[in-house]
N, C-alpha and C. Protein backbone atom coordinates (compact mmCIF):
# COMPACT_ATOMS: atom_id res chain seq x y z
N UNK A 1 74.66 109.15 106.73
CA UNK A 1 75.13 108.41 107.88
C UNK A 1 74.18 107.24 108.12
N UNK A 2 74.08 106.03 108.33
CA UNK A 2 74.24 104.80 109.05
C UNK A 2 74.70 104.51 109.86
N UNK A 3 73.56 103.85 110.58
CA UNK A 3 73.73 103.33 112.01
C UNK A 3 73.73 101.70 112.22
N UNK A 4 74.38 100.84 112.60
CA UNK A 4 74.09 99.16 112.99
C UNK A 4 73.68 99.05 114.45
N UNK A 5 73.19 97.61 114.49
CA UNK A 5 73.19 97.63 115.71
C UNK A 5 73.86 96.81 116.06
N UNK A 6 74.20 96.03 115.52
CA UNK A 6 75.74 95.01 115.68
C UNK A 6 76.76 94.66 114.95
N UNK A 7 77.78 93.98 114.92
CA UNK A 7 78.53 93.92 113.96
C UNK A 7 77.93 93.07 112.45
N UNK A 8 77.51 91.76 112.80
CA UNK A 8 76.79 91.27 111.87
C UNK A 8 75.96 92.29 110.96
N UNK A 9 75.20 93.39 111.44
CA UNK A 9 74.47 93.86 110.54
C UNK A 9 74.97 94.98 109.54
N UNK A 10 76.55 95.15 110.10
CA UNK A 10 77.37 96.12 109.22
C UNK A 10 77.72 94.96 108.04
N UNK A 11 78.52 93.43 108.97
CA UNK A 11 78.70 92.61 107.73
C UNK A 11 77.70 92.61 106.57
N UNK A 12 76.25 92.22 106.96
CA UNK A 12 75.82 92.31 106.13
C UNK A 12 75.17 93.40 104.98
N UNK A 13 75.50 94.25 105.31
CA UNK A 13 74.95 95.22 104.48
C UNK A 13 76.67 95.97 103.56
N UNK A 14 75.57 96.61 102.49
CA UNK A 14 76.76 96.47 101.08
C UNK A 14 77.48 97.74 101.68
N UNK A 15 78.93 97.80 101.62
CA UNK A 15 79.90 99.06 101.85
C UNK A 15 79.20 99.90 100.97
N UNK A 16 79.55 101.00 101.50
CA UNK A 16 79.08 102.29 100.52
C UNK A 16 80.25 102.94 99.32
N UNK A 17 79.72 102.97 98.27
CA UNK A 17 81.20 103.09 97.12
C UNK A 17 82.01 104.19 97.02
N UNK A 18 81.95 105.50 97.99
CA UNK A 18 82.71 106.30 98.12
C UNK A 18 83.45 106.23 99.50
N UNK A 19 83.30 107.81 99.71
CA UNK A 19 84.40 107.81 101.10
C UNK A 19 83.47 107.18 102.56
N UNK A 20 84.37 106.61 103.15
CA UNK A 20 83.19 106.36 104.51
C UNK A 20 84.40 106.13 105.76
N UNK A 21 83.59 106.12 106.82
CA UNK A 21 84.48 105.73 107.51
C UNK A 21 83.49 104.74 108.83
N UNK A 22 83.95 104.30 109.49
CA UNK A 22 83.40 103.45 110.29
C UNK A 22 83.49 104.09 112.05
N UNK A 23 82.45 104.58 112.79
CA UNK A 23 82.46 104.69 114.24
C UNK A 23 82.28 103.79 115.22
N UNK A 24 83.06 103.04 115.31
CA UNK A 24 83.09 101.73 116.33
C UNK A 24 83.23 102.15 117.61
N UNK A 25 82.38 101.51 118.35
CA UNK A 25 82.65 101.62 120.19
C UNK A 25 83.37 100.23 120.65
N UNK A 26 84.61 100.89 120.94
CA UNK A 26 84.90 99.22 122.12
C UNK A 26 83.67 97.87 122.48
N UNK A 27 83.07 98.92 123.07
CA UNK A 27 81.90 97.88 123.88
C UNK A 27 80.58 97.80 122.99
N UNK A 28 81.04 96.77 122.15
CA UNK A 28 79.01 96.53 121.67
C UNK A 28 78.76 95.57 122.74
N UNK A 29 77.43 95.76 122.03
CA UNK A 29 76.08 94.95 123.00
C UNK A 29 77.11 93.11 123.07
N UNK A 30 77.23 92.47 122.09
CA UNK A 30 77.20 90.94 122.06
C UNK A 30 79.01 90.90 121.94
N UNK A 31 79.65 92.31 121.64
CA UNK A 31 81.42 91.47 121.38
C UNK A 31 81.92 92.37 121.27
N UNK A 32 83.52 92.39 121.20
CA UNK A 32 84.35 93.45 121.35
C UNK A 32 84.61 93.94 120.21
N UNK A 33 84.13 95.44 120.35
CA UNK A 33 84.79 96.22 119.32
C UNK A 33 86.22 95.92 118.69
N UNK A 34 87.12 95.76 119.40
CA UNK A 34 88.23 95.89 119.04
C UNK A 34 88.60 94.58 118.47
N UNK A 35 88.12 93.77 118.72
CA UNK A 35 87.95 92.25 118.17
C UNK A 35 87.25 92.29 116.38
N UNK A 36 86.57 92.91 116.31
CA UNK A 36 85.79 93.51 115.29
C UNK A 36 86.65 94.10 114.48
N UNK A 37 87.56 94.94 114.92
CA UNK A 37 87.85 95.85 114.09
C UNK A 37 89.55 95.35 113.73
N UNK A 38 89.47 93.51 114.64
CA UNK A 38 90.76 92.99 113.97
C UNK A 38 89.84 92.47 113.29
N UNK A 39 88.89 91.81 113.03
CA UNK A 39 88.08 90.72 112.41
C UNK A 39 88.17 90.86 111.06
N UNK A 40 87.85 92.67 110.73
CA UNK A 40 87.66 93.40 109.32
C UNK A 40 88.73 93.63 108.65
N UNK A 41 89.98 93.72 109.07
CA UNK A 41 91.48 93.50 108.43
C UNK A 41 91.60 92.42 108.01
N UNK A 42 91.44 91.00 108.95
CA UNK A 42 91.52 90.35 108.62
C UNK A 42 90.98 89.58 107.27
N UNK A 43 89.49 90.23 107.21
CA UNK A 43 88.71 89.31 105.87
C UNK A 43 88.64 90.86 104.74
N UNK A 44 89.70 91.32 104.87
CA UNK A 44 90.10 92.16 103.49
C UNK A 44 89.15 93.57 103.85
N UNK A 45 88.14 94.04 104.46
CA UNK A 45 87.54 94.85 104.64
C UNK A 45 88.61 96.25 104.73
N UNK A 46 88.75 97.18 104.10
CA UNK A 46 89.38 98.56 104.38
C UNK A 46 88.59 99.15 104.09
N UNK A 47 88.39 100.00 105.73
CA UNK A 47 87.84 100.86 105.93
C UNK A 47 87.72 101.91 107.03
N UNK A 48 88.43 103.31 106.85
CA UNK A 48 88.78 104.25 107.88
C UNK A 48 88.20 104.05 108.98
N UNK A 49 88.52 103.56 110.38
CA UNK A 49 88.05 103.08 111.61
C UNK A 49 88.28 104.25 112.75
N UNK A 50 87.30 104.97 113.45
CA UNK A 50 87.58 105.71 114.50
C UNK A 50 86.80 104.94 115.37
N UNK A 51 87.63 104.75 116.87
CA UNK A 51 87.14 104.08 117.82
C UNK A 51 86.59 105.06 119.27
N UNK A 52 85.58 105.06 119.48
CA UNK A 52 85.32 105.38 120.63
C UNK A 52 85.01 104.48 122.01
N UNK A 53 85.26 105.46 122.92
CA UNK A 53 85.19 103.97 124.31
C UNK A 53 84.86 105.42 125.46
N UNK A 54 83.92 105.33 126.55
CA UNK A 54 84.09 105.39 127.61
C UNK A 54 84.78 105.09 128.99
N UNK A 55 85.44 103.94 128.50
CA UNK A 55 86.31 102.98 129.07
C UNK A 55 87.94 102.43 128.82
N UNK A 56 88.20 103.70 128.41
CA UNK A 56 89.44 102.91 127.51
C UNK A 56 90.75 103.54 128.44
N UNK A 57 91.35 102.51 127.84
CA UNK A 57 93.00 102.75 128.65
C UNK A 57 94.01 103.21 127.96
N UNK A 58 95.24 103.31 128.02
CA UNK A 58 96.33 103.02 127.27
C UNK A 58 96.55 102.13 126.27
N UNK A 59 96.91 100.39 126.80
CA UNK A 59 96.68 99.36 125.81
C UNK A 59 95.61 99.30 125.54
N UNK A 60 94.40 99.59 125.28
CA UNK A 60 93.69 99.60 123.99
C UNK A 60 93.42 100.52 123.63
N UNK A 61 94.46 101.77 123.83
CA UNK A 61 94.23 102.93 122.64
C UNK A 61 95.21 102.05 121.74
N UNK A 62 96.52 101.91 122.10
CA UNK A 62 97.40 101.01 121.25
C UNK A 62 97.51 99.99 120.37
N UNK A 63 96.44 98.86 120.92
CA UNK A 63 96.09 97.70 120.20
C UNK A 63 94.86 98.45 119.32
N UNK A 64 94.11 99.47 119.31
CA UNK A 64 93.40 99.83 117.98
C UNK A 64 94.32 100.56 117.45
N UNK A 65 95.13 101.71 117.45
CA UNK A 65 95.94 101.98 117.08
C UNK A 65 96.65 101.17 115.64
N UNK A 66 97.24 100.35 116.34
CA UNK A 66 98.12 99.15 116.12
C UNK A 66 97.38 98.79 114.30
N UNK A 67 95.88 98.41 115.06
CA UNK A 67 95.37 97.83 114.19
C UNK A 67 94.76 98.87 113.31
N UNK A 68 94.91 99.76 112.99
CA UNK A 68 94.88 100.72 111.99
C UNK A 68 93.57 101.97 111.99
N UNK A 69 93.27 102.24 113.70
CA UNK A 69 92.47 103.00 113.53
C UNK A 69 92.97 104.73 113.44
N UNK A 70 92.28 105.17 112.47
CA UNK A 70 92.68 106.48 112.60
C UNK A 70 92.26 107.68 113.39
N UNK A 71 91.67 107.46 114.41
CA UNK A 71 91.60 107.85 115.40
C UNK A 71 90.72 107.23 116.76
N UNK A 72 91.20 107.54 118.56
CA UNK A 72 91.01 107.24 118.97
C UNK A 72 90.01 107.96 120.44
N UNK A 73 88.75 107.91 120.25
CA UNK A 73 87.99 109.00 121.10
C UNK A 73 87.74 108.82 122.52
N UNK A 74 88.15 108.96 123.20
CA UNK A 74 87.32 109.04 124.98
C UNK A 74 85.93 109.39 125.34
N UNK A 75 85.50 108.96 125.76
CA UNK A 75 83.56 109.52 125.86
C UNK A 75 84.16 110.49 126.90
N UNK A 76 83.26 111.60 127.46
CA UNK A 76 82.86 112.44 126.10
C UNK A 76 83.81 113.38 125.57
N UNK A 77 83.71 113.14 124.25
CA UNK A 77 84.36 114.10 123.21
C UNK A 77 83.23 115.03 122.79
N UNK A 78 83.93 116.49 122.24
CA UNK A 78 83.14 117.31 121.76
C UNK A 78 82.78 117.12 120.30
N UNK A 79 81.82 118.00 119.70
CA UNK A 79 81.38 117.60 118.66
C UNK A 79 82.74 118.13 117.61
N UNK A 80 83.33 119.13 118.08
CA UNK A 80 84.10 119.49 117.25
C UNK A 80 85.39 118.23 117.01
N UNK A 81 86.07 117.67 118.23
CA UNK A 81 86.97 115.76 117.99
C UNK A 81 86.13 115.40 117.14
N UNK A 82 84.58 114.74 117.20
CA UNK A 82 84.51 113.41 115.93
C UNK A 82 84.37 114.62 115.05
N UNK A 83 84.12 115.49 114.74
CA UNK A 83 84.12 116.24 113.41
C UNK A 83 85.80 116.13 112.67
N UNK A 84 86.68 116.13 113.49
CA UNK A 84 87.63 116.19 113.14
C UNK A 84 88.46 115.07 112.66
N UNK A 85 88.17 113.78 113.82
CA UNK A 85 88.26 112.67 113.19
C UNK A 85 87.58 112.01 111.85
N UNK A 86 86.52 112.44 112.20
CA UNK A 86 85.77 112.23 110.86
C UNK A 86 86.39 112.40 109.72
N UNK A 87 86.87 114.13 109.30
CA UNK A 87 87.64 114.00 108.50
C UNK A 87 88.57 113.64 108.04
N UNK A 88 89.38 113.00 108.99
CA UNK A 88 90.82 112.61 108.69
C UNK A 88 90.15 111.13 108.15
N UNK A 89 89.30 110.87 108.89
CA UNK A 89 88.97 109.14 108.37
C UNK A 89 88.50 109.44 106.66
N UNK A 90 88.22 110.58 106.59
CA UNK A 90 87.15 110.32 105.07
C UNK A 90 88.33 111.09 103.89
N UNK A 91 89.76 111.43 104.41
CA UNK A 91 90.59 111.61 103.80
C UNK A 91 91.32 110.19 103.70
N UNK A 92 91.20 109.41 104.44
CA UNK A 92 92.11 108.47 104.76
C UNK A 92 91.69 107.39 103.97
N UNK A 93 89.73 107.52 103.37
CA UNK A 93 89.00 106.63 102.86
C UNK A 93 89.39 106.71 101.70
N UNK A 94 89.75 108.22 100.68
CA UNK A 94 89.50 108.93 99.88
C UNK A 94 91.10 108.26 99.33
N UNK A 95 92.19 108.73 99.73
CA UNK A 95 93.40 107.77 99.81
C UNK A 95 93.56 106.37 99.10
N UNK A 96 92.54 105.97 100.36
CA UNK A 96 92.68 104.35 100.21
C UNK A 96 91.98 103.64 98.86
N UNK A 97 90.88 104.63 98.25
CA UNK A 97 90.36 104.35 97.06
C UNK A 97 91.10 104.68 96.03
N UNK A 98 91.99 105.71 95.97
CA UNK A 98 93.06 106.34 94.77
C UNK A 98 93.86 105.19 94.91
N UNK A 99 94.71 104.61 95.69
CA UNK A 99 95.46 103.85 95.86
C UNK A 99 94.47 102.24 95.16
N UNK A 100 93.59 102.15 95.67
CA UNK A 100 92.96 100.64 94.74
C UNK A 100 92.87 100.93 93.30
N UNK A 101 92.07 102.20 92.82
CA UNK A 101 91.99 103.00 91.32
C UNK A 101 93.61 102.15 90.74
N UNK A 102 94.38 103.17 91.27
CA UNK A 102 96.11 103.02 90.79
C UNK A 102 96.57 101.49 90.42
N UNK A 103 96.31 100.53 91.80
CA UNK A 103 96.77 99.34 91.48
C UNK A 103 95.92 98.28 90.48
N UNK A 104 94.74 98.61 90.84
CA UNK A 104 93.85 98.09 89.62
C UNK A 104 94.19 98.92 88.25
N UNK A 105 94.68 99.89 87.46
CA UNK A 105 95.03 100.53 86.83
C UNK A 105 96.43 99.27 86.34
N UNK A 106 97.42 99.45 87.28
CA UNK A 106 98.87 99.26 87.03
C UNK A 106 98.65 97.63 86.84
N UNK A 107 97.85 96.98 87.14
CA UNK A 107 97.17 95.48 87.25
C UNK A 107 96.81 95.57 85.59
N UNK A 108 95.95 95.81 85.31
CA UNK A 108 95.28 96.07 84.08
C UNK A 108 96.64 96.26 82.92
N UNK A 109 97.30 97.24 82.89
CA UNK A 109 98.26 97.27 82.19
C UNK A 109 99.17 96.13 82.24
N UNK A 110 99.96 95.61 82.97
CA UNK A 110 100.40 94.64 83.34
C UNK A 110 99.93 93.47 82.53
N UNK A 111 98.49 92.95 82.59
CA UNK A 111 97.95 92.17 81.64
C UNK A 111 98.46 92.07 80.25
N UNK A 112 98.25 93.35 79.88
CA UNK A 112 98.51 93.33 78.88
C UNK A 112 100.05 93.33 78.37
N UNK A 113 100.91 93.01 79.16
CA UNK A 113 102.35 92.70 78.70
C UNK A 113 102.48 90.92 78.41
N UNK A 114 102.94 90.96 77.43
CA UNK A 114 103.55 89.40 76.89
C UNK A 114 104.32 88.62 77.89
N UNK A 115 104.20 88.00 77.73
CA UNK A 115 105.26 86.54 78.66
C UNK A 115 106.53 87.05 79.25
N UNK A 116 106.95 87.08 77.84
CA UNK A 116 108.76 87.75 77.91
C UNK A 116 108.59 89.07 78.10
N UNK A 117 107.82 89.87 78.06
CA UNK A 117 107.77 91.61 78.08
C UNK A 117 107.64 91.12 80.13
N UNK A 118 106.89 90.39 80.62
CA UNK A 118 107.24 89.82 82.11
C UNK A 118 107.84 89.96 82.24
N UNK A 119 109.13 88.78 81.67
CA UNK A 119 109.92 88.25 82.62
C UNK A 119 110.90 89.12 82.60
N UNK A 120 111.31 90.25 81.49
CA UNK A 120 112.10 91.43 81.06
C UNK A 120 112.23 92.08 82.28
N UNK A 121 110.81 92.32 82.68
CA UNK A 121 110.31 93.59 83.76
C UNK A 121 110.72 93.27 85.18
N UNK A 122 110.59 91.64 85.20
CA UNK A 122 110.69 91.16 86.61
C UNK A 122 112.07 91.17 86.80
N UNK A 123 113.08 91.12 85.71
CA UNK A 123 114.54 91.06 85.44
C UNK A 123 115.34 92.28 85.97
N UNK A 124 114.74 93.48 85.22
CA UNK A 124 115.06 94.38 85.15
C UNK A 124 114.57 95.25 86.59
N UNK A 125 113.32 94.87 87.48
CA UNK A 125 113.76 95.33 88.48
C UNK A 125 114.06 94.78 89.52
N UNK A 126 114.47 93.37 89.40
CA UNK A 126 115.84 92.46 90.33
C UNK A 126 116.95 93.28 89.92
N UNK A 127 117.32 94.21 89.25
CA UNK A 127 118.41 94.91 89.42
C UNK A 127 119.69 94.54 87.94
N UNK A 128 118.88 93.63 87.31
CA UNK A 128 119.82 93.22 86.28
C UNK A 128 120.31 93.99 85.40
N UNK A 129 121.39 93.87 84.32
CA UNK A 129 121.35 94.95 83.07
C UNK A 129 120.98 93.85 81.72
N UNK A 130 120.79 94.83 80.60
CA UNK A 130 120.09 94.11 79.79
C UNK A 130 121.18 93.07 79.20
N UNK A 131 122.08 93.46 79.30
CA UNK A 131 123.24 92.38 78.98
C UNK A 131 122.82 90.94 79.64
N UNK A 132 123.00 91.13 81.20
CA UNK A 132 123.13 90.55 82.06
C UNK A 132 121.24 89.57 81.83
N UNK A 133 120.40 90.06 81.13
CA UNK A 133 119.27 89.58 81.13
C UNK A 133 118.89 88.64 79.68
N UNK A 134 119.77 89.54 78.84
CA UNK A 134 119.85 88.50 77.64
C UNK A 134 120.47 87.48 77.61
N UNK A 135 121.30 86.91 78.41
CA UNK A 135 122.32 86.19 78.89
C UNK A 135 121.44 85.16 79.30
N UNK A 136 120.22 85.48 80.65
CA UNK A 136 119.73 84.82 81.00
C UNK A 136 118.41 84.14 80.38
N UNK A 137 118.34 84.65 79.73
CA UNK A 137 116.99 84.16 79.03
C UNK A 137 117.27 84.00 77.65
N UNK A 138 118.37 83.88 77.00
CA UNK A 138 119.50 83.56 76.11
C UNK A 138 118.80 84.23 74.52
N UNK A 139 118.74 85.72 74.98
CA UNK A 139 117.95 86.39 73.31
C UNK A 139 119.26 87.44 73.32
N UNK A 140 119.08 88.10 72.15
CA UNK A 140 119.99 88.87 71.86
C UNK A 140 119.78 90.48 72.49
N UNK A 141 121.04 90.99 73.04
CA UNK A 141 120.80 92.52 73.72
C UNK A 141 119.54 93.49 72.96
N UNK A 142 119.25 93.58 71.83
CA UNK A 142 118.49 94.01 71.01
C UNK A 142 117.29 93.97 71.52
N UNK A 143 117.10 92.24 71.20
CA UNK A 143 115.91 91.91 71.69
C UNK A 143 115.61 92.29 73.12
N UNK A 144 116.13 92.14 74.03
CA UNK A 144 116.41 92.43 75.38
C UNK A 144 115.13 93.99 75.45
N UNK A 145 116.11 94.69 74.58
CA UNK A 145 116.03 96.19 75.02
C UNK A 145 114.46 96.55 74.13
N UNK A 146 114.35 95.94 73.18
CA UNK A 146 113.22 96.13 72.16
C UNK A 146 111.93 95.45 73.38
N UNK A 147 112.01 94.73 74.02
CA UNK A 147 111.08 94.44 75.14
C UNK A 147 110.89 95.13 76.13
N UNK A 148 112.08 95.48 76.76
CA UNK A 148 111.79 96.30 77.76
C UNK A 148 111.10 97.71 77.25
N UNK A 149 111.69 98.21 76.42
CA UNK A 149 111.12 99.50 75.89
C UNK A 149 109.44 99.23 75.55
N UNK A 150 108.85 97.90 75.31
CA UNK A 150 107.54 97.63 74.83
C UNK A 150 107.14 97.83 76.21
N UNK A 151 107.39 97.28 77.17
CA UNK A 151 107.12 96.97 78.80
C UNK A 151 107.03 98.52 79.67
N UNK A 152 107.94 99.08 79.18
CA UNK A 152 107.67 100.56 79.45
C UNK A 152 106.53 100.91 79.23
N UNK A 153 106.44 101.20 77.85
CA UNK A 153 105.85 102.42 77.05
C UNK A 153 104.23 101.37 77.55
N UNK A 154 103.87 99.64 77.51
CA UNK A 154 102.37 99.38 78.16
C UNK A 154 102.03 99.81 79.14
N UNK A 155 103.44 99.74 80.21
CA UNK A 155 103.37 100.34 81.62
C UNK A 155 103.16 101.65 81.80
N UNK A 156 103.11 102.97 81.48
CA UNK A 156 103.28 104.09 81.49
C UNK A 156 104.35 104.92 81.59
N UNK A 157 105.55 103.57 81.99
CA UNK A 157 106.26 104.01 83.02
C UNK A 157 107.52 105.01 81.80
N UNK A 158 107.57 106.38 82.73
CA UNK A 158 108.40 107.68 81.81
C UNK A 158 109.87 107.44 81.92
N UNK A 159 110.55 106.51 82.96
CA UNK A 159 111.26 106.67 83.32
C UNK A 159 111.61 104.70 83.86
N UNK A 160 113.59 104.53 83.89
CA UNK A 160 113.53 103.71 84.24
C UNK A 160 113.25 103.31 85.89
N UNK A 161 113.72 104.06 86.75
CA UNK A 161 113.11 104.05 88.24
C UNK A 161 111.84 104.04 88.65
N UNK A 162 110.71 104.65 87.46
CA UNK A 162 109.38 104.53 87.47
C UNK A 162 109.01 103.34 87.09
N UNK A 163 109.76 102.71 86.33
CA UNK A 163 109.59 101.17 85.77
C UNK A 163 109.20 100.12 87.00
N UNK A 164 110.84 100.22 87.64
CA UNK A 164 110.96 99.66 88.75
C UNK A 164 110.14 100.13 89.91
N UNK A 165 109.70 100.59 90.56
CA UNK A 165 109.24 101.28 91.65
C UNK A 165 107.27 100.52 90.93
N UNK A 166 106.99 100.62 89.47
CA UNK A 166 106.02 100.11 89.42
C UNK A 166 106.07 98.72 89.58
N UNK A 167 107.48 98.47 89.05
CA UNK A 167 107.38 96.62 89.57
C UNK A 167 107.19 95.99 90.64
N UNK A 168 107.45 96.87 91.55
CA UNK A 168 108.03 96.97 93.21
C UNK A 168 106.96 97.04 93.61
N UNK A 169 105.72 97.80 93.08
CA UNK A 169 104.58 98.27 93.80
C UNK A 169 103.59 96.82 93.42
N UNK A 170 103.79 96.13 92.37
CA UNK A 170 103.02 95.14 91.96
C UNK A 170 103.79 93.96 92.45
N UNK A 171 105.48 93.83 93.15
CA UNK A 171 105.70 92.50 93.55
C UNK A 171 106.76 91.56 92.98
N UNK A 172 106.58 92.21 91.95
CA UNK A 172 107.28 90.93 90.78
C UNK A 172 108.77 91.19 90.81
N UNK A 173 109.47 91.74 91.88
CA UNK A 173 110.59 91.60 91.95
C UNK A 173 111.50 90.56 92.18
N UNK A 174 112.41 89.36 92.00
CA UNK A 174 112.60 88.46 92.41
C UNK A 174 114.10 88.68 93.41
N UNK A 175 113.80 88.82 94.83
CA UNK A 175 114.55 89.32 95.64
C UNK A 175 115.85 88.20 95.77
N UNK A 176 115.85 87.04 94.94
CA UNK A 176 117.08 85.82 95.02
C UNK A 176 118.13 86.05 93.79
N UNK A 177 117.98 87.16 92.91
CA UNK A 177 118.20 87.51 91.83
C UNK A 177 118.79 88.99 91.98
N UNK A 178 120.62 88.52 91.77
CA UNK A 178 121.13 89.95 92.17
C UNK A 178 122.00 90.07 91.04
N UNK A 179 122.69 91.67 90.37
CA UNK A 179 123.48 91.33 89.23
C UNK A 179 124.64 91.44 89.60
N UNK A 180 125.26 91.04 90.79
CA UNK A 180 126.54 91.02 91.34
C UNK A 180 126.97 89.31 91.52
N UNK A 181 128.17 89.06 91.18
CA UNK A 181 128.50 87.70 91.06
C UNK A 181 128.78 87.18 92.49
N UNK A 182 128.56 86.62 93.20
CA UNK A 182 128.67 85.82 94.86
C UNK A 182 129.68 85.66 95.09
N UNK A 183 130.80 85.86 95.56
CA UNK A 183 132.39 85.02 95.45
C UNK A 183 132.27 83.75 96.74
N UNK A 184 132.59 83.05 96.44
CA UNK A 184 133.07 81.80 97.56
C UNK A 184 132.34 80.46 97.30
């Protein structure tokens, strides 16, 4: 455990590389907790937030809430609340690192797909069929399918819904791109 004495001195010092979670009070000495703990969303910081306050109301259990704390304490709480919050925050930390592992994982693979093994993937989970994709990118169904199957098997992906759902999770869906013809 670590202690700051202001926000600056959490900025500056290095996150810790496993599970952690952060015990913020509403009221520091020089600025608002809760100001803080939009501040750290904002500049990419994730990190399990339990807020405590002596002073707290409704709207700002809500507005931390809101802003993604996983739990919210009243002074005084017993030791057994932050024990409990605690854990949920250091499950919540534990989470949030599997989930970066995964996308840095599915990132990495990704790299390594070809141009057209892309644009296959980005095709195919806009909802297209491979017909409908060879058409567009004017190669033969063969070819079509001989890519996607490469795009798979770099991706991991076992399945075609796993395909998609990984495309989905990385973005590259192109939501203006439907395989139904528009009438009018």
């Amino acid at each position: 455990m670590k202690t700051y004495s202001d926000p600056s001195e959490f900025l500056a010092s290095d996150l810790p590389s496993g599970d952690c979670c952060l015990i913020l009070d509403v009221r520091l000495k020089a600025s608002d907790g809760l100001e803080f703990q939009a501040s750290l969303g904002q500049s990419g910081i994730n990190i399990p937030i339990i807020i405590i306050t002596g002073h707290g109301d409704i709207p700002m259990t809500v507005k931390g809430m809101k802003a993604g704390a996983v739990d919210f304490l009243a002074k005084p709480f017993t030791d057994e609340a932050i024990l409990h919050a605690m854990g949920n925050a250091l499950k919540a930390s534990r989470r949030m690192r599997q989930i970066a592992q995964e996308r840095t994982e599915i990132e990495q693979r990704y790299e390594r797909l070809s141009a057209r093994e892309r644009e296959v993937m980005a095709l195919v989970a806009s909802g297209l069929m491979n017909k409908q994709i060879a058409g567009r990118l004017e190669l033969s169904l063969i070819t079509v399918k001989i890519h996607r199957a490469s795009a798979m098997k770099k991706m991991e992906a076992e399945s075609l819904a796993e395909f998609v759902r990984i495309a989905e999770f990385l973005g590259i869906r192109d939501e203006s791109i439907t395989r139904y013809h528009k009438n009018g």
